[in-house]
N, C-alpha and C. Protein backbone atom coordinates (compact mmCIF):
# COMPACT_ATOMS: atom_id res chain seq x y z
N UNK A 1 61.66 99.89 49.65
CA UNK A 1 62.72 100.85 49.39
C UNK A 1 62.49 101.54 48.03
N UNK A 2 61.95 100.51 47.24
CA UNK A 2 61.97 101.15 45.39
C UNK A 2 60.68 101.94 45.58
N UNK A 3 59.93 101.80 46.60
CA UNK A 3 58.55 102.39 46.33
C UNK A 3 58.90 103.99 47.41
N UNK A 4 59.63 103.53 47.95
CA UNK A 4 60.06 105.14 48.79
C UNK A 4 60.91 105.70 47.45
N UNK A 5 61.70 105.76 47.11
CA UNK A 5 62.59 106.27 46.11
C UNK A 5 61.56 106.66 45.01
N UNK A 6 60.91 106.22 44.66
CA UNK A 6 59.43 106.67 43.75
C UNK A 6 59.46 107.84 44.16
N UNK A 7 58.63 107.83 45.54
CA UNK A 7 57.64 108.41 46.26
C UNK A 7 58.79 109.97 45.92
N UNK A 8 59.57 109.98 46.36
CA UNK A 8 60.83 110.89 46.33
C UNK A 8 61.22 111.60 45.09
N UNK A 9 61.28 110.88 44.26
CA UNK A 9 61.59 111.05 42.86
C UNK A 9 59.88 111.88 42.43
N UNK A 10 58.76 111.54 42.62
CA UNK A 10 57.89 112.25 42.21
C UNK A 10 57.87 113.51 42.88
N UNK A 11 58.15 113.41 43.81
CA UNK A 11 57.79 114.64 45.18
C UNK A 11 58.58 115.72 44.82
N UNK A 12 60.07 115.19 44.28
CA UNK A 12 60.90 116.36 43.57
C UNK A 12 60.86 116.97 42.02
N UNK A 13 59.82 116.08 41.22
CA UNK A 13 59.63 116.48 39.98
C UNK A 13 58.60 117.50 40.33
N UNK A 14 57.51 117.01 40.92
CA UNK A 14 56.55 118.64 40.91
C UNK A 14 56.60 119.22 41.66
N UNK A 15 57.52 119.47 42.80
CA UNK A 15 58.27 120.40 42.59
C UNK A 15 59.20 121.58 42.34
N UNK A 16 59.54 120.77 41.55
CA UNK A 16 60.80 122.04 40.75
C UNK A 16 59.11 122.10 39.57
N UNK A 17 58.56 121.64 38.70
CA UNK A 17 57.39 122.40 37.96
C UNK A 17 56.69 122.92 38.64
N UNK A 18 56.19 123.17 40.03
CA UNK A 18 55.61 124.55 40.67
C UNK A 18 56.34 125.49 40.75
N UNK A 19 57.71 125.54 40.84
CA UNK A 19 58.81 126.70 40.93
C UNK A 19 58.80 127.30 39.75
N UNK A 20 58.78 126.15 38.53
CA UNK A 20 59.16 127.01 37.70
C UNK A 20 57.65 127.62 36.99
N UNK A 21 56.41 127.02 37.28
CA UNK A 21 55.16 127.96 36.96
C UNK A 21 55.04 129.09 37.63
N UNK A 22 55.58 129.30 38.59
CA UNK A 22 55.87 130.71 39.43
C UNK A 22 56.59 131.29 38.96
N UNK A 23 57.52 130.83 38.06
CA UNK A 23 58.53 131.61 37.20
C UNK A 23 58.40 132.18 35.78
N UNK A 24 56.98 132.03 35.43
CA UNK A 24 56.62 132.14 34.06
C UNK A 24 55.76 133.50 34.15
N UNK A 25 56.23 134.26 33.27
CA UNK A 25 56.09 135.95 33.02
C UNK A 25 54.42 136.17 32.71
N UNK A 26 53.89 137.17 33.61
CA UNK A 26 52.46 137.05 33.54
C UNK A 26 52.87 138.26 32.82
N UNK A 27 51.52 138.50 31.86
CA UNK A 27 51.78 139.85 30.85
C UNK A 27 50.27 140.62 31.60
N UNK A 28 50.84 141.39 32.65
CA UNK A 28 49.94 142.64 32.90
C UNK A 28 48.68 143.09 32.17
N UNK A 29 49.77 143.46 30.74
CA UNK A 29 48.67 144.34 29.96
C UNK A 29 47.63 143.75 29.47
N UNK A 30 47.88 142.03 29.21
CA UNK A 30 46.68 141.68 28.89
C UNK A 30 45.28 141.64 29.75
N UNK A 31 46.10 141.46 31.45
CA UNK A 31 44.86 141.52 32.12
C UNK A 31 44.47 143.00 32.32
N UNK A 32 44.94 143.99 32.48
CA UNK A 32 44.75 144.90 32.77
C UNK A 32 43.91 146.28 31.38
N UNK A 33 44.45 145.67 30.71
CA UNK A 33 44.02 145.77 29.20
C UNK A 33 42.50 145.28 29.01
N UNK A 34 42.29 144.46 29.25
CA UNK A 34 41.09 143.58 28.66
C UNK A 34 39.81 144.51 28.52
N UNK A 35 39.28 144.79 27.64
CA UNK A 35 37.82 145.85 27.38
C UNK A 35 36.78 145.19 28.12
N UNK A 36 36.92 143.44 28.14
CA UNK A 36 35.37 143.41 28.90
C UNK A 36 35.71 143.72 30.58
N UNK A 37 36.97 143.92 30.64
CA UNK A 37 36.86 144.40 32.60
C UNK A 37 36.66 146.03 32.76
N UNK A 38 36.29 146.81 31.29
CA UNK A 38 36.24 148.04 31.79
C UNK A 38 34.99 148.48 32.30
N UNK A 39 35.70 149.52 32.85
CA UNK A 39 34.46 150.13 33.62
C UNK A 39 33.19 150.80 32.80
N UNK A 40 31.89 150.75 33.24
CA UNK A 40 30.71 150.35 32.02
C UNK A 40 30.41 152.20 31.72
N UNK A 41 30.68 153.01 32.42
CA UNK A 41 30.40 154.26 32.41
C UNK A 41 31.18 154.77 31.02
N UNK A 42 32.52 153.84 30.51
CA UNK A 42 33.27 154.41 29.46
C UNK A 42 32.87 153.26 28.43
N UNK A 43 32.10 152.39 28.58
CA UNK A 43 32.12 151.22 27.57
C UNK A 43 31.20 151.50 26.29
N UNK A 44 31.39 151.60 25.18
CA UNK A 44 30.39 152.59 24.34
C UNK A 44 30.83 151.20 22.92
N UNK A 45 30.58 150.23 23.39
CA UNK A 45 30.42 148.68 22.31
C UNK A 45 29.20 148.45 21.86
N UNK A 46 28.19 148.66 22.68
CA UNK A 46 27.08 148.70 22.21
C UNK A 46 26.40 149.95 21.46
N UNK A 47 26.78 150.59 21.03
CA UNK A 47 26.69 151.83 20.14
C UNK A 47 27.25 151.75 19.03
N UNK A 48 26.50 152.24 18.05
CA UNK A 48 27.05 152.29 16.24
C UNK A 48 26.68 153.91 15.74
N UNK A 49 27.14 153.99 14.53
CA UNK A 49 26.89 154.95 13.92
C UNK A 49 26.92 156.36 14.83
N UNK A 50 25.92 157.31 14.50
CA UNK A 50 25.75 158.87 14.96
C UNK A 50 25.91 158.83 16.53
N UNK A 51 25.30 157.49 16.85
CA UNK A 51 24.92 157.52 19.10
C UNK A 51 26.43 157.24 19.29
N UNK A 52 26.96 156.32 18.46
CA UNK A 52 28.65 156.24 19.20
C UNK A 52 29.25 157.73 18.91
N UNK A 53 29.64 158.38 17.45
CA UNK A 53 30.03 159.58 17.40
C UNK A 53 29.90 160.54 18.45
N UNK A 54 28.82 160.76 18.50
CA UNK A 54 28.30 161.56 19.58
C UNK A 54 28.80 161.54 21.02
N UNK A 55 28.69 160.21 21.70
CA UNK A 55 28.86 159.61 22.77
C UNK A 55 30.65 159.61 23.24
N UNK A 56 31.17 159.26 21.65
CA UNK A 56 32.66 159.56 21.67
C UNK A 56 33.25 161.13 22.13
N UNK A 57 32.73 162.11 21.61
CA UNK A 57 32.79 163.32 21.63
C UNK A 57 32.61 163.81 22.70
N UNK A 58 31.62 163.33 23.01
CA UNK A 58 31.31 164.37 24.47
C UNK A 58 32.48 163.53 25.54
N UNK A 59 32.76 161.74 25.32
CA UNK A 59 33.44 161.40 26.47
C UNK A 59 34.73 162.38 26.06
N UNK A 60 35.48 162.52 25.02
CA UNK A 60 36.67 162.95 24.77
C UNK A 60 36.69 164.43 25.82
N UNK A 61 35.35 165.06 25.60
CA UNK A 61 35.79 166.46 25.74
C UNK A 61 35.50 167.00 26.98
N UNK A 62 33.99 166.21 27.51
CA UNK A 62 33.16 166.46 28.85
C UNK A 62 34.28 166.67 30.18
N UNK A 63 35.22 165.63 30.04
CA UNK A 63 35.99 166.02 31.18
C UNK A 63 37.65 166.12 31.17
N UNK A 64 37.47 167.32 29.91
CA UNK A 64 38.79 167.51 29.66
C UNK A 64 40.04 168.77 30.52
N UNK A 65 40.72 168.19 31.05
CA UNK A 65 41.82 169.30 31.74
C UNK A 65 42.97 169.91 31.38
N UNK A 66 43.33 170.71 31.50
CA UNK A 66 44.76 171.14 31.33
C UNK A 66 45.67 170.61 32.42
N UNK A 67 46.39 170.23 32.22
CA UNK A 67 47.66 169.67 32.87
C UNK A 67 48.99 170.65 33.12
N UNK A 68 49.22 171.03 34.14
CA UNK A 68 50.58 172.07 33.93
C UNK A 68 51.39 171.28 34.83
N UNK A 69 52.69 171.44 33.93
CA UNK A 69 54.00 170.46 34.70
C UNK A 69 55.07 171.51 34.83
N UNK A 70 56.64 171.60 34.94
CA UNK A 70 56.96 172.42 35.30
C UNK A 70 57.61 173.21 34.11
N UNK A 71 57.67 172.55 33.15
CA UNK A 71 58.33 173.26 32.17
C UNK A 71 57.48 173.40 30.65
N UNK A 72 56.06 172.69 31.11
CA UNK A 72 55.32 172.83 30.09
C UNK A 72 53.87 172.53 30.51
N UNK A 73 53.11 171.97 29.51
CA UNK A 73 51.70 172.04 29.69
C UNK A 73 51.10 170.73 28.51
N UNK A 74 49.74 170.33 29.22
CA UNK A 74 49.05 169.50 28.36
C UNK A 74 48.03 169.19 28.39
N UNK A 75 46.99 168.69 27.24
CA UNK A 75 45.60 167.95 27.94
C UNK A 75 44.90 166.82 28.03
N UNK A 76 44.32 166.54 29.24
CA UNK A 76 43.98 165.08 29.28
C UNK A 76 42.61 164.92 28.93
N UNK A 77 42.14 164.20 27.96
CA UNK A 77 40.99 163.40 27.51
C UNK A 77 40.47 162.50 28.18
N UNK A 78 39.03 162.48 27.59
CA UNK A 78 38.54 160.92 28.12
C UNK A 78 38.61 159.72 27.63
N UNK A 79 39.21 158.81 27.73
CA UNK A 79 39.69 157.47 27.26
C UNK A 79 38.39 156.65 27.27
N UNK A 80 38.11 155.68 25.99
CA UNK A 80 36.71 154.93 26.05
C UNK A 80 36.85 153.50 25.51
N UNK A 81 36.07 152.97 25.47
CA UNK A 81 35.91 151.57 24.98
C UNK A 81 34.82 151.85 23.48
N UNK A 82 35.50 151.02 22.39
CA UNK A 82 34.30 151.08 21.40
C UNK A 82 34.43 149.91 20.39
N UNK A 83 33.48 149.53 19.79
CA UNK A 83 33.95 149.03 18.44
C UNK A 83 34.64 149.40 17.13
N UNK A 84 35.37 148.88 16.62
CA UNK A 84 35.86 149.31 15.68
C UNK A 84 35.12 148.54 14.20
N UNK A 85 35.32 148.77 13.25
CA UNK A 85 34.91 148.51 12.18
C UNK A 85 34.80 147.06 11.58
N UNK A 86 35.84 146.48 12.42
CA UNK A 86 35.76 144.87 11.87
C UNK A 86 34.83 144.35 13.33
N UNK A 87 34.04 145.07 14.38
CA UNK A 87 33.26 144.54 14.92
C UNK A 87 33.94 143.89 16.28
N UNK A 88 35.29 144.50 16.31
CA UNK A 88 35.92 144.21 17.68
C UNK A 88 36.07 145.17 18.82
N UNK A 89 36.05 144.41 19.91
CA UNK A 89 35.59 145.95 21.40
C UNK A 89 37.12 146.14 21.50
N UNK A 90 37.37 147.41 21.14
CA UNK A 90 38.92 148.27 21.92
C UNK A 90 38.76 148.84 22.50
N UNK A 91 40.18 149.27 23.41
CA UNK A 91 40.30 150.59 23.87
C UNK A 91 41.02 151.26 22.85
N UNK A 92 40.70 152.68 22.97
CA UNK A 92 40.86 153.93 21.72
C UNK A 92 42.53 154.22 21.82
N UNK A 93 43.10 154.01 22.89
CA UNK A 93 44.24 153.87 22.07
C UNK A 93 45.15 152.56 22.00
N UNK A 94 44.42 151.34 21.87
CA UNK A 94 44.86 150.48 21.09
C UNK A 94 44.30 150.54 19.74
N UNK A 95 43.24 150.93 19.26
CA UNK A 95 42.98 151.06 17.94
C UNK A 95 43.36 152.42 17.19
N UNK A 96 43.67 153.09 18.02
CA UNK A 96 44.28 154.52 17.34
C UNK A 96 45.45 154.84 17.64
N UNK A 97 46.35 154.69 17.81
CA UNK A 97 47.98 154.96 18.00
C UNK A 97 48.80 156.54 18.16
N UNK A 98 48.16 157.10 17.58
CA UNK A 98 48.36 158.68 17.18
C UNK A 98 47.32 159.21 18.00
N UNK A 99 47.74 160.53 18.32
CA UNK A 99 46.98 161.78 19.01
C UNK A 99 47.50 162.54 18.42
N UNK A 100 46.67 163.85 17.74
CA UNK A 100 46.95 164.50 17.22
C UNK A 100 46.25 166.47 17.26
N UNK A 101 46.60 166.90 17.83
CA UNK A 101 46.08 167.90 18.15
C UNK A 101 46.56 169.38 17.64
N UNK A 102 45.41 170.37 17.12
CA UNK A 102 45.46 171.33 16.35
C UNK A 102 44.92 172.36 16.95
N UNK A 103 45.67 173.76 17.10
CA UNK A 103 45.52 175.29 18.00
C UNK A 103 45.94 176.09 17.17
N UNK A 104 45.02 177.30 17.37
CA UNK A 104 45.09 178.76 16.46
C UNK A 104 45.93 179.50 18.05
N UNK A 105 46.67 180.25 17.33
CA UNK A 105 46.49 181.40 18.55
C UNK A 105 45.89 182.23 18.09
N UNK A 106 45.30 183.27 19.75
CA UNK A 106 44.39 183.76 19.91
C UNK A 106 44.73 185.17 19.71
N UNK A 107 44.29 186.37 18.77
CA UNK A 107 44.87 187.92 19.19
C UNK A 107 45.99 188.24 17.83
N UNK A 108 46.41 186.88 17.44
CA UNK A 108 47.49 186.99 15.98
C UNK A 108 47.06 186.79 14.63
N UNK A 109 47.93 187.31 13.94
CA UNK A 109 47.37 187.31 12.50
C UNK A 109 48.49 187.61 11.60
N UNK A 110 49.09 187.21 10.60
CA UNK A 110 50.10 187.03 9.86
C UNK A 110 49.75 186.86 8.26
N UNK A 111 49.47 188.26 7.26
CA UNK A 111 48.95 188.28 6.25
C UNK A 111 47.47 187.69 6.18
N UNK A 112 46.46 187.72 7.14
CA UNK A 112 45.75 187.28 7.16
C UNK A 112 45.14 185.85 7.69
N UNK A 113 46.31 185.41 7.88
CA UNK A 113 46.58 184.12 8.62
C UNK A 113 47.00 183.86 9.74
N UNK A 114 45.45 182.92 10.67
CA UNK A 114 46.14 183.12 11.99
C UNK A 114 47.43 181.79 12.47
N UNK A 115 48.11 182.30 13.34
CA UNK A 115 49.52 181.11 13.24
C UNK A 115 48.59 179.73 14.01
N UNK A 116 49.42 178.91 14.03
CA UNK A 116 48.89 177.26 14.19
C UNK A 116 49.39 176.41 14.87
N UNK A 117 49.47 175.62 15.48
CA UNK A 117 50.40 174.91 16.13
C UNK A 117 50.38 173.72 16.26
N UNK A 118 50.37 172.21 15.67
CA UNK A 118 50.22 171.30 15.50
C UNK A 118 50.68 169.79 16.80
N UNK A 119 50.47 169.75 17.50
CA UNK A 119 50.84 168.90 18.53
C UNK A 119 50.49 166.90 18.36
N UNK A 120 51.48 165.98 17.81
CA UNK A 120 51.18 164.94 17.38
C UNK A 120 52.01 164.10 18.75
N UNK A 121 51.51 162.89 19.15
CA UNK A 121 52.57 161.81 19.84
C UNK A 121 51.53 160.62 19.84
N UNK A 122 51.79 159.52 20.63
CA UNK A 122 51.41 158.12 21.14
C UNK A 122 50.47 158.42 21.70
N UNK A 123 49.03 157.52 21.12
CA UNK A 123 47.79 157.73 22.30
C UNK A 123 48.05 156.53 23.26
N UNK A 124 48.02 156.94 24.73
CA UNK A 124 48.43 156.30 25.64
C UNK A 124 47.66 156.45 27.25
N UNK A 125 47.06 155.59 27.74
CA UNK A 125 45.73 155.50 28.47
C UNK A 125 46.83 155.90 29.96
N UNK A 126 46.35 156.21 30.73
CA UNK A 126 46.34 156.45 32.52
C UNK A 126 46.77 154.57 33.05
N UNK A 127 47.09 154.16 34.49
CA UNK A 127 47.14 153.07 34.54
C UNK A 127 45.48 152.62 34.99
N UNK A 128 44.13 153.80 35.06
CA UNK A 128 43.08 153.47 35.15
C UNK A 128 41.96 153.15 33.86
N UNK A 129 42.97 153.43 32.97
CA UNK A 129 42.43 153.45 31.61
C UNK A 129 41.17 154.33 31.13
N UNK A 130 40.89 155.12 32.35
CA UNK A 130 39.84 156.30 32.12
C UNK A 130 40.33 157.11 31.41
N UNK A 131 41.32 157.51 31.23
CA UNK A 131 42.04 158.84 30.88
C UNK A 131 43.07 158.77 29.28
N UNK A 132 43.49 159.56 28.78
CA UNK A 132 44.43 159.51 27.33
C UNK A 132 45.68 160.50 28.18
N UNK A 133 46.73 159.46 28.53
CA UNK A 133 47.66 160.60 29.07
C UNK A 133 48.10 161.84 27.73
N UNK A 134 48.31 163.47 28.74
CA UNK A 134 48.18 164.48 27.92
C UNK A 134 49.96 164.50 27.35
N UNK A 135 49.70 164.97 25.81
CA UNK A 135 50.94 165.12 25.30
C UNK A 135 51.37 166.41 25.43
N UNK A 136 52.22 166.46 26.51
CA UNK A 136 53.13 167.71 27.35
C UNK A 136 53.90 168.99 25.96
N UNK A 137 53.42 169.71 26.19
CA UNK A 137 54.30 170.72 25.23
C UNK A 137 55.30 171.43 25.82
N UNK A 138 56.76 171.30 25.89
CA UNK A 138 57.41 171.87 26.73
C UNK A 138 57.82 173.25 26.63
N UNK A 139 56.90 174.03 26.95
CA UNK A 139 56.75 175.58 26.74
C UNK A 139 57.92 176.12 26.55
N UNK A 140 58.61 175.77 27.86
CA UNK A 140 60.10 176.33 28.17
C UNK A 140 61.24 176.52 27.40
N UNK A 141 61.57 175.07 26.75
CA UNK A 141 62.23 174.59 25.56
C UNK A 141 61.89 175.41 24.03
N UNK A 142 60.42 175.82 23.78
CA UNK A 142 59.83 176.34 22.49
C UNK A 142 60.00 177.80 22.49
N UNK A 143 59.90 178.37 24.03
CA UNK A 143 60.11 179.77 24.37
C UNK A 143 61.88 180.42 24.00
N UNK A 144 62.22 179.32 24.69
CA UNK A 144 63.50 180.11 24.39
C UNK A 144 64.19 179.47 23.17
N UNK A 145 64.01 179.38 22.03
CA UNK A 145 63.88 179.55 20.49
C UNK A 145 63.32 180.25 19.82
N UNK A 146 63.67 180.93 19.03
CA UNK A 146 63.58 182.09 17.91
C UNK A 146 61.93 181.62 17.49
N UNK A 147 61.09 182.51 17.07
CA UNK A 147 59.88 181.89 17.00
C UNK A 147 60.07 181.82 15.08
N UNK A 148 59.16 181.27 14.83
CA UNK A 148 59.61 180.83 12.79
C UNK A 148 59.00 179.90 12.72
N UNK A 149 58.39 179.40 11.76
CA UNK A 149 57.80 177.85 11.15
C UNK A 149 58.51 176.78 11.04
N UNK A 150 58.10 175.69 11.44
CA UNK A 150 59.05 174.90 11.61
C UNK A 150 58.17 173.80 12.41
N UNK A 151 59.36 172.37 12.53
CA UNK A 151 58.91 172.19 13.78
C UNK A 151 60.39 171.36 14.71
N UNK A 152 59.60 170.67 15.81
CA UNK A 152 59.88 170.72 16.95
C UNK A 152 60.28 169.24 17.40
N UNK A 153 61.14 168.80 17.40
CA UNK A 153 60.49 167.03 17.92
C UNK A 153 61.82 167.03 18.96
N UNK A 154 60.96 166.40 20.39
CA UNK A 154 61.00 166.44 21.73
C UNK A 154 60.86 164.56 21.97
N UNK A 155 62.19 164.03 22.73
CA UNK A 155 62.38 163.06 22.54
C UNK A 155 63.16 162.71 24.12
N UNK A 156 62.87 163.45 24.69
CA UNK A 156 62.87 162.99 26.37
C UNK A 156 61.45 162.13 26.70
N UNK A 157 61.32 161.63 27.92
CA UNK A 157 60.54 160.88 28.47
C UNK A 157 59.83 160.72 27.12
N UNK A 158 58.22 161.52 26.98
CA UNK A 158 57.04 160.81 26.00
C UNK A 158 57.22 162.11 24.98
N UNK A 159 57.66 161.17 23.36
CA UNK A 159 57.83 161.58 22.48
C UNK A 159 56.83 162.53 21.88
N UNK A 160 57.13 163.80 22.28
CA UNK A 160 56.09 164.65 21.05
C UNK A 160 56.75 165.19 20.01
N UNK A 161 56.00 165.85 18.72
CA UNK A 161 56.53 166.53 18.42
C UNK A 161 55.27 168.19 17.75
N UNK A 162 56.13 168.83 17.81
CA UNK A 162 55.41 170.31 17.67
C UNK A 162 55.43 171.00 16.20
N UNK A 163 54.85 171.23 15.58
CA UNK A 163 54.98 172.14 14.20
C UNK A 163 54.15 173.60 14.52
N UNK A 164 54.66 174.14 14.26
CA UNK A 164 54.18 175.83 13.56
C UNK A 164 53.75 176.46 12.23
N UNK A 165 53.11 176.99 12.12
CA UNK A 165 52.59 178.05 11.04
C UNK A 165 52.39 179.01 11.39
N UNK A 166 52.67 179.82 9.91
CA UNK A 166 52.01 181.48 9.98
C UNK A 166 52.65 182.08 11.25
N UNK A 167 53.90 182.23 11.94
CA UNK A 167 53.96 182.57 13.10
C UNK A 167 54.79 183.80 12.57
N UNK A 168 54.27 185.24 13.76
CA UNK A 168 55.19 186.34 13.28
C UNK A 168 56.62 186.24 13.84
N UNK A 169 56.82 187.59 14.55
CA UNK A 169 58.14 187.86 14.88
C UNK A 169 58.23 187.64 16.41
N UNK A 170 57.10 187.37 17.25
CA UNK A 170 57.07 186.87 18.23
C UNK A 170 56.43 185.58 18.74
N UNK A 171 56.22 184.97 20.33
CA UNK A 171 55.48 183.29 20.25
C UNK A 171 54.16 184.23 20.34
N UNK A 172 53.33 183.17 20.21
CA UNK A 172 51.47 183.98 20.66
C UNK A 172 51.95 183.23 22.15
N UNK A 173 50.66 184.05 23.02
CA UNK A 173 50.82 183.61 24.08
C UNK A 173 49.68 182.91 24.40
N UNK A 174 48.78 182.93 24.10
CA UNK A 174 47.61 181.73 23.87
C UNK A 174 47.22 180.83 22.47
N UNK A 175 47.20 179.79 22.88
CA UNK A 175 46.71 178.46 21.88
C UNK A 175 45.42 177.91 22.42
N UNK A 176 44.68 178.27 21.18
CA UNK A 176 43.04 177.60 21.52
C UNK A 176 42.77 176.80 20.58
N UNK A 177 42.59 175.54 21.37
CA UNK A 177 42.15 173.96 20.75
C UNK A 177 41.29 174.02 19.88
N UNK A 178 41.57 173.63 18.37
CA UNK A 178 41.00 173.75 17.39
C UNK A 178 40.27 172.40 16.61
N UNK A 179 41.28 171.29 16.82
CA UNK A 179 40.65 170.26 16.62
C UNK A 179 41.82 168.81 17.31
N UNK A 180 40.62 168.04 17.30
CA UNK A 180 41.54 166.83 18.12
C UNK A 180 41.08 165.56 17.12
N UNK A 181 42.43 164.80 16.42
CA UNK A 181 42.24 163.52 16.09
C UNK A 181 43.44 162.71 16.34
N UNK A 182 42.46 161.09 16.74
CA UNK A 182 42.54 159.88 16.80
C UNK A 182 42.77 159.22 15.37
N UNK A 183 44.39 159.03 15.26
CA UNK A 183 44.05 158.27 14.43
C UNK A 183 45.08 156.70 14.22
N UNK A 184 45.15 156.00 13.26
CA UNK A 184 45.74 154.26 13.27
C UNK A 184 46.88 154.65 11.83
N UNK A 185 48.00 154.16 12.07
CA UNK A 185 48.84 154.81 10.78
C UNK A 185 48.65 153.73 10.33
N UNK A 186 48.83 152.59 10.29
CA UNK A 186 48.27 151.32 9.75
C UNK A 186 46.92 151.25 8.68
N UNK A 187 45.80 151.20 9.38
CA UNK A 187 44.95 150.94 8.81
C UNK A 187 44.01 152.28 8.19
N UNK A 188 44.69 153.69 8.32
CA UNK A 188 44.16 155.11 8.52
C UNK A 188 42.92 155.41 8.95
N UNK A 189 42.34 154.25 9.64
CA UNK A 189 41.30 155.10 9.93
C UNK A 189 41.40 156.18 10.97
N UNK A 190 40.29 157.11 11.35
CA UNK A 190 40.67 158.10 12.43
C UNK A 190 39.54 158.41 12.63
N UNK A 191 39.44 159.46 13.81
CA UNK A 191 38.41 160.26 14.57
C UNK A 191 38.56 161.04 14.73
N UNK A 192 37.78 162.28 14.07
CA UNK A 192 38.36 163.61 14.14
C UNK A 192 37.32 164.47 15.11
N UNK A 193 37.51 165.61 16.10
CA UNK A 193 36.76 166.17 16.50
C UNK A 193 36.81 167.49 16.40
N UNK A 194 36.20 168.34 15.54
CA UNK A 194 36.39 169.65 15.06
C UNK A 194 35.80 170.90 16.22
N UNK A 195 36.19 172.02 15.85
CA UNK A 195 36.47 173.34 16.90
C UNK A 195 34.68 173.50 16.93
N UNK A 196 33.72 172.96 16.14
CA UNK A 196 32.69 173.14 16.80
C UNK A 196 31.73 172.62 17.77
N UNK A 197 32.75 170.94 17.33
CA UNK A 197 32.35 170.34 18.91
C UNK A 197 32.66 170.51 19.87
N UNK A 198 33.93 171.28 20.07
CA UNK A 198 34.39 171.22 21.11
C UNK A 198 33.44 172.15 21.95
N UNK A 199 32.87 173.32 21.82
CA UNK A 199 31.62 174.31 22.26
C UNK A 199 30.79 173.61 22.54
N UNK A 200 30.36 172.94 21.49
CA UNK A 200 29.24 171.74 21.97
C UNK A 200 29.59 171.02 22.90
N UNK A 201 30.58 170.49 23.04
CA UNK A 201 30.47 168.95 24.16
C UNK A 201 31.16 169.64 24.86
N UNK A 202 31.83 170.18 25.29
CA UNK A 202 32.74 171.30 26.36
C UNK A 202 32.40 172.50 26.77
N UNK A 203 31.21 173.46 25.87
CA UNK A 203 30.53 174.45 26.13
C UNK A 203 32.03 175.72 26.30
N UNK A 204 32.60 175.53 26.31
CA UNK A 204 34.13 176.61 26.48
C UNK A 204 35.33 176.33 25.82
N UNK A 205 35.69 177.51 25.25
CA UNK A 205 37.19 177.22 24.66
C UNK A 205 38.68 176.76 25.36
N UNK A 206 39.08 175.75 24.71
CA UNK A 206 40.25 175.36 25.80
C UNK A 206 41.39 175.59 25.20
N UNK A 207 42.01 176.58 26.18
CA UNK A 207 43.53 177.62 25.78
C UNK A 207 44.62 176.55 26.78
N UNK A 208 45.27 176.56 25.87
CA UNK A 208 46.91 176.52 26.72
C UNK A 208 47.39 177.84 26.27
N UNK A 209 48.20 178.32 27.72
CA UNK A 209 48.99 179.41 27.70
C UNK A 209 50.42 179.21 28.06
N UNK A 210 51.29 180.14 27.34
CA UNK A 210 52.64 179.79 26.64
C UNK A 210 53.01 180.93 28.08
């Protein structure tokens, strides 16, 4: 009888501890996150110096799109794997936090100065991690405001925010991508990619139109 009542007493302790290991919160992002499961076409760990730069650049730009949504516009990058400086494999926007993106318009000029448009938010990957989801400029919202220097901060769904320069008495109606940086507010480092790479690794100018 004492050895059935055992038998019972164990049978119900594990149990309720398989129920409750089924009940213990798996964290996604770490698996899904992990740099050594990425895909090897974006994995750029084994690269240092000028071959990573390089390699960074062209992934950023080689297959870059415009995105049009309904009330605005944006662009999507190429998301990569790299080392960072203390010799650890990330993804670029876990080591860079910020996106930060810089446009002339095209056709304007204001004392000599062409106007500017500054586009900053969260660098934030696709759920395939190929991609840097694009930080949406909501045209619609910027259009129907008085045009003037200033800026802009947009705090629905994914936080951007917008600054201006040099702008006349009207909006420009084209913005051509001038420069794009990656950067860590923490530790400052960054990655900057200037308006002459973009010709280079993109071979064409990339306009958003207002």
């Amino acid at each position: 009888m004492k050895n059935s009542l055992l038998g019972c007493c164990i049978f119900i302790l594990f149990f309720y501890v398989g129920i409750s290991l089924f009940d213990l919160p798996i964290d996604m992002n770490s698996i899904s996150r992990d740099p050594a499961a990425i895909n090897l076409n974006i994995d750029y760990s084994s690269l240092s110096g000028d071959s990573l730069e390089k390699a960074i650049k062209a992934r950023l730009l080689d297959g870059i799109e415009v995105k049009r949504v309904a009330n605005g516009a944006g662009l999507i990058f190429g998301h990569f794997v790299f080392k960072n400086s203390k010799g650890e494999k990330k993804l670029a926007c876990d080591e860079f936090n910020k996106i930060i993106l810089n446009f002339v318009a095209e056709g304007y000029s204001v004392g000599g100065e062409k106007p500017t448009m500054e586009v900053e938010g969260r660098c934030e990957f696709t759920t395939d991690l190929t991609k840097i989801r694009p930080l949406i400029i909501p045209i619609d919202k910027i259009l129907g405001d008085k045009p003037g220097d200033g800026e802009f901060q947009f705090r629905e769904g994914q936080a951007v925010s917008v600054r201006f320069a040099s702008l006349a008495e009207e909006w420009p109606h084209k913005w051509l991508l001038h420069a794009v940086r990656l950067t860590n507010d923490q530790t400052k480092e960054n990655f900057t990619v200037e308006s002459q790479d973009i010709l280079k690794y993109h071979g064409n100018q990339i306009i958003i139109k207002f």
